[in-house]
Protein backbone atom coordinates (compact mmCIF):
# COMPACT_ATOMS: atom_id res chain seq x y z
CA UNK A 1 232.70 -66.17 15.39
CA UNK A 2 231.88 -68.82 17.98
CA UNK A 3 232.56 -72.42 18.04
CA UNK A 4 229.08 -72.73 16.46
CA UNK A 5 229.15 -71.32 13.74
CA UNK A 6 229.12 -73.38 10.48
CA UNK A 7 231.27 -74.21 8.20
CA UNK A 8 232.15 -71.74 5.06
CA UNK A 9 234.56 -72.67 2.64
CA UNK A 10 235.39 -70.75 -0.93
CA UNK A 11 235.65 -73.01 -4.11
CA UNK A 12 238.97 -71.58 -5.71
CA UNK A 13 240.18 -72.13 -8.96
CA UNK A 14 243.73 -73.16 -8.24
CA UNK A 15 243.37 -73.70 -4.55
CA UNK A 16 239.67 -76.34 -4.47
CA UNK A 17 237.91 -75.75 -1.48
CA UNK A 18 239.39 -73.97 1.02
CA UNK A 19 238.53 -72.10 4.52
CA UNK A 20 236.74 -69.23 4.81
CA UNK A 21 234.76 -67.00 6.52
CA UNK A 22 232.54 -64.11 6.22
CA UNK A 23 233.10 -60.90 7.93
CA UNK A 24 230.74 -57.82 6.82
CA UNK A 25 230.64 -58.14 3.22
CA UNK A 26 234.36 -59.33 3.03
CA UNK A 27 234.19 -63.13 2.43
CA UNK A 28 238.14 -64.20 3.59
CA UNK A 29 239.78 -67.55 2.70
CA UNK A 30 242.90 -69.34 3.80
CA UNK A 31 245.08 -70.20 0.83
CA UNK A 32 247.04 -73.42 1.14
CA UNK A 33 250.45 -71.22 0.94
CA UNK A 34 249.66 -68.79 3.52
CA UNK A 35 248.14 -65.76 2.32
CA UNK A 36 244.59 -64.61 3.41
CA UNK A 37 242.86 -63.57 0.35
CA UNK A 38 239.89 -60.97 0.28
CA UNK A 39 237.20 -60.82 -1.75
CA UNK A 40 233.89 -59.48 -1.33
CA UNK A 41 229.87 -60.60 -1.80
CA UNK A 42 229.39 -58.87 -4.89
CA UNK A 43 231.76 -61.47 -6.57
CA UNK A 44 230.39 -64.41 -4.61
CA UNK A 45 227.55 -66.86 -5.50
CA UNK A 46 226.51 -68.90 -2.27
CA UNK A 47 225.20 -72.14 -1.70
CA UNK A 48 224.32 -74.28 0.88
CA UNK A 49 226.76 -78.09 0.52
CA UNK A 50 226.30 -80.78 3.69
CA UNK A 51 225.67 -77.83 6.38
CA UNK A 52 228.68 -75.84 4.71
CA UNK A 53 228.34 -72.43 3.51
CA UNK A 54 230.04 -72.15 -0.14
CA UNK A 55 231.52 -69.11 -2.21
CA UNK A 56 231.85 -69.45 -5.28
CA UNK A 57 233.66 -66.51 -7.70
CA UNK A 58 230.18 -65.25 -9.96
CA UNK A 59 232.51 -62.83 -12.76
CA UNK A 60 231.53 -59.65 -10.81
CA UNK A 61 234.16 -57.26 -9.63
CA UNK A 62 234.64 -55.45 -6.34
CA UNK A 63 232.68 -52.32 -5.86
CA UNK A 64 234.92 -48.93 -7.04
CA UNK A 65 234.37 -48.44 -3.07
CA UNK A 66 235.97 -51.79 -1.78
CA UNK A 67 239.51 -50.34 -2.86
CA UNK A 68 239.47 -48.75 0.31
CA UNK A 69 238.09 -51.76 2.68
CA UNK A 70 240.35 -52.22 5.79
CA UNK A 71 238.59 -54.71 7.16
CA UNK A 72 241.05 -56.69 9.57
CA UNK A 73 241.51 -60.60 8.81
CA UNK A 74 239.69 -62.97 11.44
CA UNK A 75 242.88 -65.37 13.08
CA UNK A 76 243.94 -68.25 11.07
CA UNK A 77 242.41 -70.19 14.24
CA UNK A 78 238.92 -69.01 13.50
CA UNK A 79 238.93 -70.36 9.96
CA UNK A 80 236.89 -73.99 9.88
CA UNK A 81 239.09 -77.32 9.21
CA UNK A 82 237.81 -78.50 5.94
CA UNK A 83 236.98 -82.65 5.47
């Protein structure tokens, strides 16, 4: 993840917009109290808004596979400050 890439951002339902990025399929977000959550594509619509990538929850649930995903967080640093 390099200074260029653009911004993503996840459109939560308690949270708004908030930080995220995309690692693999894991699509990671940085909740205003702390915790990273981790979701995946399969339960993300995306759209383009203003040059920033958005998630948005679709009603589909993880893969049976995911439960075993170990994917490692990116640094809180490497999440995109939000307007």
């Amino acid at each position: 993840m390099s200074e260029n890439t653009p911004p993503e951002a996840l459109e939560h339902p308690e949270h708004g917009r908030i930080p995220a990025r995309r690692l693999l399929q894991c699509i990671f977000a940085l909740s205003p109290d702390g915790p990273i959550l981790h979701h995946h594509l399969e339960e993300m619509a995306m759209r383009e808004d203003s040059g920033t990538t958005i998630y948005a929850f679709n009603g589909g649930k993880p893969l049976a596979e995911r439960s075993r995903c170990q994917i490692i967080p990116p640094m809180v640093t490497k999440f995109p400050v939000l307007d």
